[in-house]
N, C-alpha and C. Protein backbone atom coordinates (compact mmCIF):
# COMPACT_ATOMS: atom_id res chain seq x y z
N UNK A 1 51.73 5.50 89.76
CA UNK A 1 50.69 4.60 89.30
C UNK A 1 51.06 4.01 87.95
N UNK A 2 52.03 3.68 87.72
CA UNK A 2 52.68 2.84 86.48
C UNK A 2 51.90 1.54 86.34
N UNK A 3 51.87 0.78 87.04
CA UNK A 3 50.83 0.27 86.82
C UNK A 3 49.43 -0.41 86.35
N UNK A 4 49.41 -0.49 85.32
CA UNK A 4 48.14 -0.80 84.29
C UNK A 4 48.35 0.25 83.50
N UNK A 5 49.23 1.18 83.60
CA UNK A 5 49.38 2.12 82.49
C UNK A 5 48.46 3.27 82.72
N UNK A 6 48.30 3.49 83.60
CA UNK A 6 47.41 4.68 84.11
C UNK A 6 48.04 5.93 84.21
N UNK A 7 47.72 6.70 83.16
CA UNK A 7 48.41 8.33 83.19
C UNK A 7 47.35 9.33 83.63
N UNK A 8 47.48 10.46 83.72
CA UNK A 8 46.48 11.54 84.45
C UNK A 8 46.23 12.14 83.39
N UNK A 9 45.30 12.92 83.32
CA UNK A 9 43.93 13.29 82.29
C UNK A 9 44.30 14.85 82.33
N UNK A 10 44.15 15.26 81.67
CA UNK A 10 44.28 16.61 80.69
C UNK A 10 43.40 17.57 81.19
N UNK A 11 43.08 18.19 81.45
CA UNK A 11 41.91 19.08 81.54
C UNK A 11 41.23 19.60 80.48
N UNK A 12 40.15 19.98 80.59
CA UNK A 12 39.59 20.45 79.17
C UNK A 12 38.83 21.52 79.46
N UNK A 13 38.96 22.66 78.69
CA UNK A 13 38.24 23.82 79.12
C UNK A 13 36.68 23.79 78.04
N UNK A 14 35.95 23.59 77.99
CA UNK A 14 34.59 23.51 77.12
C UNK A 14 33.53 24.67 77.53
N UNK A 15 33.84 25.76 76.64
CA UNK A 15 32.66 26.88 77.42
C UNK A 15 31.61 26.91 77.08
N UNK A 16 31.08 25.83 76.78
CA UNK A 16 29.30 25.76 76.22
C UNK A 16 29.27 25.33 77.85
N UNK A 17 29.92 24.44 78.63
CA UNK A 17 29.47 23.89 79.80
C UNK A 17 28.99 25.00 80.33
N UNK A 18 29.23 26.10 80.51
CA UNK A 18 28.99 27.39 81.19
C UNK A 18 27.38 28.08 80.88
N UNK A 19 27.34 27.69 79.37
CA UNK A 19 25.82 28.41 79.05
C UNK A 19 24.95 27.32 79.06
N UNK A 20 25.07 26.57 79.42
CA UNK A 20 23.35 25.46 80.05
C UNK A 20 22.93 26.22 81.60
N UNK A 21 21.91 25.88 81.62
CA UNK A 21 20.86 26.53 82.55
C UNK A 21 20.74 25.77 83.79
N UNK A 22 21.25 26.07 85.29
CA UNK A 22 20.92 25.44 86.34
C UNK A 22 20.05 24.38 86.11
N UNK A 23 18.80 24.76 85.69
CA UNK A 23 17.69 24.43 85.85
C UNK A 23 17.93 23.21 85.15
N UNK A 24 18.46 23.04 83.81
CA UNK A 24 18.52 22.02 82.64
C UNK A 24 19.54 21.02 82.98
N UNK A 25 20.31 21.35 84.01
CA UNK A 25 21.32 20.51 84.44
C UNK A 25 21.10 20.19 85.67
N UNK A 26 20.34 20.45 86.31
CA UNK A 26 19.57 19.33 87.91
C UNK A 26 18.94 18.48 87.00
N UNK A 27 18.00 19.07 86.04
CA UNK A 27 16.39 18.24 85.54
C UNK A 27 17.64 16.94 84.61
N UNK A 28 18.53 17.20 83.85
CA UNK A 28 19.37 16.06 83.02
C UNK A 28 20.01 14.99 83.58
N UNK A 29 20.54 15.90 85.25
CA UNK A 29 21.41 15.13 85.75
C UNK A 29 20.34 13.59 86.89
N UNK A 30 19.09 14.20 87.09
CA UNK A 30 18.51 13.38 87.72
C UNK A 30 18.07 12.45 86.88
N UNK A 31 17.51 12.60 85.51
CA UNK A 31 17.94 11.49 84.31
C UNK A 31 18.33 10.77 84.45
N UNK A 32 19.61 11.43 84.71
CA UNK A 32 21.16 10.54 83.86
C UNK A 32 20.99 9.26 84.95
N UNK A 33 20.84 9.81 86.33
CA UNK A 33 21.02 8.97 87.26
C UNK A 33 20.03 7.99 87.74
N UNK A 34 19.07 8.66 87.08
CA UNK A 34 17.63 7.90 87.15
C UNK A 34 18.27 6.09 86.16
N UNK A 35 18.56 6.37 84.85
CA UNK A 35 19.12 5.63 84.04
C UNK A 35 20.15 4.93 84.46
N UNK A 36 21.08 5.54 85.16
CA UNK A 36 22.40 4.56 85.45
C UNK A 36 21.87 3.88 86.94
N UNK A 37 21.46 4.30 87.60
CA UNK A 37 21.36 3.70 89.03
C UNK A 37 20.19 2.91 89.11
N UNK A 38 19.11 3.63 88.88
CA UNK A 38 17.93 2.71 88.99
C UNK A 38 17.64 1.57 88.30
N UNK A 39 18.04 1.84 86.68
CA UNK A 39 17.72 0.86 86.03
C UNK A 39 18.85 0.12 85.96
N UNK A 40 19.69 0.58 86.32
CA UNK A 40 21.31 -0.43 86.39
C UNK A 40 22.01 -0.10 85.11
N UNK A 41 21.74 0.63 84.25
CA UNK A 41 22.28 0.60 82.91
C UNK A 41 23.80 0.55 83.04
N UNK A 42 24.72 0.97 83.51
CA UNK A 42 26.07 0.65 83.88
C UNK A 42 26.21 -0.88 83.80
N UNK A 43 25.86 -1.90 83.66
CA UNK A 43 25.80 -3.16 83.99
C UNK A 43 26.11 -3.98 82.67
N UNK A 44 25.31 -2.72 81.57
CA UNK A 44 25.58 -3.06 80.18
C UNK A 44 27.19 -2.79 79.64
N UNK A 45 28.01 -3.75 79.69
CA UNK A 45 29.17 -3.21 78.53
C UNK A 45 29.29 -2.41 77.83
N UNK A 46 27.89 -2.24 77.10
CA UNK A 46 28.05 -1.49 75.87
C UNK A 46 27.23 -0.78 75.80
N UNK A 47 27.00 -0.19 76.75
CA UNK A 47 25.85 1.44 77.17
C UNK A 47 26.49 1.97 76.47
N UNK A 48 26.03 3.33 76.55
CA UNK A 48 27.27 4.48 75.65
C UNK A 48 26.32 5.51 75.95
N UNK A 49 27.23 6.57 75.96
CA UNK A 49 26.81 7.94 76.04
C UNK A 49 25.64 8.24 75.50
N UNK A 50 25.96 7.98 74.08
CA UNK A 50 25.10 8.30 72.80
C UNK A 50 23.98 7.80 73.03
N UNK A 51 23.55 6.36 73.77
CA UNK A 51 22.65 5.89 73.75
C UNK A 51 22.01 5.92 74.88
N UNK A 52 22.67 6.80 76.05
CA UNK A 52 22.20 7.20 77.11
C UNK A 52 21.42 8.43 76.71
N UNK A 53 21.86 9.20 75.75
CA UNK A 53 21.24 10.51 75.34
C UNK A 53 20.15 10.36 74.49
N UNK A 54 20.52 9.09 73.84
CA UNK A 54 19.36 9.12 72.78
C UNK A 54 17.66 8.62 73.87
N UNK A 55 18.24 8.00 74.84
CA UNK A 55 16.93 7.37 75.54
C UNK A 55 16.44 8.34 76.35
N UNK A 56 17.14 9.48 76.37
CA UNK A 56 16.73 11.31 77.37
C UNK A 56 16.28 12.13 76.27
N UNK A 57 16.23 11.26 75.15
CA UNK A 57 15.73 12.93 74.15
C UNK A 57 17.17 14.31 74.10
N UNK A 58 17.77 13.60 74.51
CA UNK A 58 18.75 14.72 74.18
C UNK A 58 20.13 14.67 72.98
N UNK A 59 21.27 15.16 73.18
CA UNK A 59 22.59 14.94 72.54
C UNK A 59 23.44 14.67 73.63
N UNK A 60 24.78 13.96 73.37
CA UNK A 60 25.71 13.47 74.07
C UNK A 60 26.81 14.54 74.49
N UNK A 61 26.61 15.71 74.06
CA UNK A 61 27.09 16.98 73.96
C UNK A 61 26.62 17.16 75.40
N UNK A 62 25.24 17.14 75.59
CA UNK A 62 24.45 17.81 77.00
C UNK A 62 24.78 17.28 78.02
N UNK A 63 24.76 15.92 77.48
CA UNK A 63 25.15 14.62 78.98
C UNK A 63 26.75 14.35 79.49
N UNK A 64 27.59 14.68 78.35
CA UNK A 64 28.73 15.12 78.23
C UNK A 64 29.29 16.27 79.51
N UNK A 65 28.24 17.35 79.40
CA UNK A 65 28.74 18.40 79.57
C UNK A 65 27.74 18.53 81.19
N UNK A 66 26.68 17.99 81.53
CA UNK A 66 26.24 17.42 82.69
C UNK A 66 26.74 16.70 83.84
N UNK A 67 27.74 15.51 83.56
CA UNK A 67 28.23 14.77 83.90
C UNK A 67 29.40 15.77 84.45
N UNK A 68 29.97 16.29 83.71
CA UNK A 68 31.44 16.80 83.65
C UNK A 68 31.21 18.17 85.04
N UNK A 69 29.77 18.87 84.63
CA UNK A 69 29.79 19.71 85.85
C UNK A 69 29.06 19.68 87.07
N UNK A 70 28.24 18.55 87.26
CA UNK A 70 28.14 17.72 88.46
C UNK A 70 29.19 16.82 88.94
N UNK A 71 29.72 15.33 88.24
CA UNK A 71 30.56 15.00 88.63
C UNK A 71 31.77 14.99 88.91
N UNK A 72 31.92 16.32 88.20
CA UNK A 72 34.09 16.63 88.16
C UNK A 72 34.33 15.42 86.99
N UNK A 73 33.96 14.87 86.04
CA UNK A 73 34.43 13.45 85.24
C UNK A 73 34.20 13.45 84.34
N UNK A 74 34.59 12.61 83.19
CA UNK A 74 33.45 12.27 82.11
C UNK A 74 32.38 11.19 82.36
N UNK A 75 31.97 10.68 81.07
CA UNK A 75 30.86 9.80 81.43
C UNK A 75 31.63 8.09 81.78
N UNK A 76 32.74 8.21 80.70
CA UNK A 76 33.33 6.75 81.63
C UNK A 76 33.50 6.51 82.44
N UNK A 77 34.16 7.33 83.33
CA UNK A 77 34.43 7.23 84.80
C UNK A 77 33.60 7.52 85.53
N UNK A 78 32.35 8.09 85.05
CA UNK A 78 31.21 7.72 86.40
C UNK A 78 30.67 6.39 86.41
N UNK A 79 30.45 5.84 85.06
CA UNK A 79 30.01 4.87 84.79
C UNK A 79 30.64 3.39 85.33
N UNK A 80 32.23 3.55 85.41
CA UNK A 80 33.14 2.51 86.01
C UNK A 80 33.00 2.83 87.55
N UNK A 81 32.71 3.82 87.92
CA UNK A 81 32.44 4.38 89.64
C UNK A 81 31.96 3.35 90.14
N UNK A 82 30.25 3.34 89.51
CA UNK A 82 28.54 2.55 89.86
C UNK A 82 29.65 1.60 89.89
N UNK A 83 30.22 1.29 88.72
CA UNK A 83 30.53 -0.55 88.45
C UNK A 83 31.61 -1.20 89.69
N UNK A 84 32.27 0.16 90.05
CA UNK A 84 33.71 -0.45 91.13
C UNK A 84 32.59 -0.44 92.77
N UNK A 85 32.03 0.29 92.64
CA UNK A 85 31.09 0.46 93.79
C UNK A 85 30.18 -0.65 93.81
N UNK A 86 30.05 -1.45 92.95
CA UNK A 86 29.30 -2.79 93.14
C UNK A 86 29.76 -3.63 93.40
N UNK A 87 31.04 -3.96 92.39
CA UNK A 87 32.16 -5.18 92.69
C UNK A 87 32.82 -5.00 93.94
N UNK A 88 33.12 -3.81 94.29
CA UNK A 88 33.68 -4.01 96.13
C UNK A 88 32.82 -4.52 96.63
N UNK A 89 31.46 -4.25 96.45
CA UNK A 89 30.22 -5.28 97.38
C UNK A 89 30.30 -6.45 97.29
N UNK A 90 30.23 -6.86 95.86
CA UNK A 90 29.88 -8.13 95.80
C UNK A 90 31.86 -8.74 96.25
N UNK A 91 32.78 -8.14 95.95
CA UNK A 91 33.96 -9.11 96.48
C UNK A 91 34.03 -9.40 98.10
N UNK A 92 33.09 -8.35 98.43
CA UNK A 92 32.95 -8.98 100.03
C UNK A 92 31.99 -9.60 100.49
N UNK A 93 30.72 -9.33 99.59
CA UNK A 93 29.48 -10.15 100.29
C UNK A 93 29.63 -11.62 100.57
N UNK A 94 29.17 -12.35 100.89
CA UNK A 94 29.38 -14.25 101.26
C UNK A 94 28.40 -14.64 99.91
N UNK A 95 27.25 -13.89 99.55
CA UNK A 95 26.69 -14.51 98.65
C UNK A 95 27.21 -14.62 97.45
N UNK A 96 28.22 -13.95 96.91
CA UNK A 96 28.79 -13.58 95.81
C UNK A 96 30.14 -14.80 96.07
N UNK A 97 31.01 -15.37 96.72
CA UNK A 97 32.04 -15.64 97.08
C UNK A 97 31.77 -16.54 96.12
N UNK A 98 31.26 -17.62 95.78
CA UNK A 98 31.23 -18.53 94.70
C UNK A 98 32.25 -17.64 93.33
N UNK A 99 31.66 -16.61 93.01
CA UNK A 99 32.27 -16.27 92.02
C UNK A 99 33.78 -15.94 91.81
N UNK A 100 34.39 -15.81 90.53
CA UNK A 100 35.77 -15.37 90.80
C UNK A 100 35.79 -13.96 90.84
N UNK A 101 36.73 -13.58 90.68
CA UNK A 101 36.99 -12.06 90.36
C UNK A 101 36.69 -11.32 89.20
N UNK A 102 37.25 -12.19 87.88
CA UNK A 102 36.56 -12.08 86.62
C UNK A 102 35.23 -12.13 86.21
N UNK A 103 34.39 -12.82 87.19
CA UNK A 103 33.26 -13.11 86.84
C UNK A 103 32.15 -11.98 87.84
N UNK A 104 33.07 -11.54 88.78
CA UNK A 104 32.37 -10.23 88.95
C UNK A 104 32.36 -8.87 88.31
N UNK A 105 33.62 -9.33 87.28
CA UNK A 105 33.59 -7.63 86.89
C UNK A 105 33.14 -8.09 85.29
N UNK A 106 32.82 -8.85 85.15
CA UNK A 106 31.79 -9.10 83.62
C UNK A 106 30.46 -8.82 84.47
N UNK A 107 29.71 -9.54 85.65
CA UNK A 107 28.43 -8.96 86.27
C UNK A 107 28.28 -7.65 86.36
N UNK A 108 29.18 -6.64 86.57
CA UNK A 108 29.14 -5.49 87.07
C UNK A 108 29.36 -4.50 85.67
N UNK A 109 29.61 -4.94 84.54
CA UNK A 109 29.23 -4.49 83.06
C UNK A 109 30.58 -4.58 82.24
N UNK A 110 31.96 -4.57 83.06
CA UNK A 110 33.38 -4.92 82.24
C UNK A 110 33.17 -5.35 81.41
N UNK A 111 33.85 -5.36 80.44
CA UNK A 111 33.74 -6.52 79.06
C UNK A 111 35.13 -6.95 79.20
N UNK A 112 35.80 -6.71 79.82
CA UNK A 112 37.16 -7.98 80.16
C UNK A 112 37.90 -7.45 81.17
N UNK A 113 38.41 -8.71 81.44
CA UNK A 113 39.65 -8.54 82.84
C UNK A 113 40.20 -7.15 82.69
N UNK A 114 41.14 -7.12 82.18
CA UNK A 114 41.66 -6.14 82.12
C UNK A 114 41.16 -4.67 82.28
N UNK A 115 39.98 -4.56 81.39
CA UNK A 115 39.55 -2.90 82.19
C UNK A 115 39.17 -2.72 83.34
N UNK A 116 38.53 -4.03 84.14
CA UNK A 116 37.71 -4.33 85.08
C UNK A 116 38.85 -3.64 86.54
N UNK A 117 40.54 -4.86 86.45
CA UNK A 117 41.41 -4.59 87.14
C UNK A 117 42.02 -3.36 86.60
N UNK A 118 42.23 -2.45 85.58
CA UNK A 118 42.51 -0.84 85.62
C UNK A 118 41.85 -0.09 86.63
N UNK A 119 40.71 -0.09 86.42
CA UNK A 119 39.46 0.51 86.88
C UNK A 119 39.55 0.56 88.19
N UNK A 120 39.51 -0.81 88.63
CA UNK A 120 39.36 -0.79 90.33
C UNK A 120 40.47 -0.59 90.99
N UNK A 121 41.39 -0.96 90.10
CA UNK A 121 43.30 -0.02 90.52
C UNK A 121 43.36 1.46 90.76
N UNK A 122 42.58 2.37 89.70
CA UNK A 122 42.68 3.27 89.81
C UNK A 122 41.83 3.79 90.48
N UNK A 123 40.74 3.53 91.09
CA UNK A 123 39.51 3.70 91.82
C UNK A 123 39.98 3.34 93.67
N UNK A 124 41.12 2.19 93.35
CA UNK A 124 40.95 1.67 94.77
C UNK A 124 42.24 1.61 95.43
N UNK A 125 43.30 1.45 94.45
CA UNK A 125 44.44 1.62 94.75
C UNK A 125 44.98 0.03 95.09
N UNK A 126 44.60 -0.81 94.99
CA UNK A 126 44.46 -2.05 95.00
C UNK A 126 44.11 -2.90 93.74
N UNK A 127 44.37 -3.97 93.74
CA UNK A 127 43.54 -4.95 92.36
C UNK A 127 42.35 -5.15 93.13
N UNK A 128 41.41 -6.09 92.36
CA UNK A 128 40.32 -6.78 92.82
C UNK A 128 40.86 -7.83 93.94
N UNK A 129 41.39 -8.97 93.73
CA UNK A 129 41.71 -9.66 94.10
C UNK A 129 42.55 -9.35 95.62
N UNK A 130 43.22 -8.22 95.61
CA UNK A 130 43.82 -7.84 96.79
C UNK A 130 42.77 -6.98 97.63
N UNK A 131 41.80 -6.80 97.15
CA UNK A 131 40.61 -6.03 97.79
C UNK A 131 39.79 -7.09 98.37
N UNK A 132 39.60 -8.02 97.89
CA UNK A 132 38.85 -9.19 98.40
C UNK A 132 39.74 -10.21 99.75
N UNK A 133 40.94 -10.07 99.45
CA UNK A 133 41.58 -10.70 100.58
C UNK A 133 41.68 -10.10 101.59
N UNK A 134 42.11 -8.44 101.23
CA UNK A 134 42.30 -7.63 102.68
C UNK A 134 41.12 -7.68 103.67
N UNK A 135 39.72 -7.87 102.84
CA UNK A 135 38.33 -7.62 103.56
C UNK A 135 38.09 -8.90 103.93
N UNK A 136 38.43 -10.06 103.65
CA UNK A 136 38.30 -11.32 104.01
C UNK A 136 38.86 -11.24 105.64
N UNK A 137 40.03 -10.67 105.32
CA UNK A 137 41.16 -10.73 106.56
C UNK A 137 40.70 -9.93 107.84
N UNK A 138 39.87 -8.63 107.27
CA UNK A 138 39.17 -7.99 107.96
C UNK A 138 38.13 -8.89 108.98
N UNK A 139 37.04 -9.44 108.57
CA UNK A 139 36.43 -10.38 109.33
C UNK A 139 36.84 -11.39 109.68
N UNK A 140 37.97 -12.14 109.78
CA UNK A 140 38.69 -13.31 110.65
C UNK A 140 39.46 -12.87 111.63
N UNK A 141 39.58 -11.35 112.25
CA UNK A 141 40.01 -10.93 113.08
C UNK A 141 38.80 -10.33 114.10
């Protein structure tokens, strides 16, 4: 995956993740998701952890450490997930086709080309643009 420069991630051992409470980490994580999915907050560029925590009453420490043992991730990469999981929609929907490629992954919260096509490289194994043709190609057959 040379590629956009995509190297593999480190592991991190954090043993506070261990002493939060079942209980405190269903009740945070339905939050978190309450916030990113429902209200779309992923959509914003410039969400942030911090300000995901600050709108839960909590620390970025908790949501940090939430994220990490529900999703296997941190919070960026769930957050680019929602966003690659939209732009595959919209690069195939017909209603969206007006747009370019760039202009879906600024809709979907990117703040530029470039992270937009990392993201969905490393998410999809494909660019945007080659994701949109293969599925094009898909329905003319």
């Amino acid at each position: 995956m040379s590629k956009y420069n995509i190297v593999e991630r480190k592991e991190k051992d954090a043993s506070y993740r261990m002493q939060l409470r079942s209980e405190l980490v269903d009740e945070l994580y339905d939050r978190i998701m309450q916030k990113l999915i429902l209200e779309k907050k992923y959509r914003d560029p410039d969400y942030s952890a911090r300000q995901l925590a600050q709108e839960l009453g909590t620390n970025t420490r908790y949501v940090s450490a939430v994220v990490s043992l529900r999703y296997q991730d941190n919070y960026s990469t769930l957050v680019n997930d929602f966003r690659i999981r939209e732009a595959a929609y919209m690069l195939t929907d017909k209603r969206w086709g007006d747009l370019n490629v760039e202009d879906i992954g600024l809709a979907v919260g990117f703040s530029n080309r470039q992270s937009f096509y990392a993201s969905f490289y490393r998410m999809k194994g494909i660019t945007p643009r080659e994701y949109r043709l293969l599925q094009a190609d898909k329905f003319r057959k």
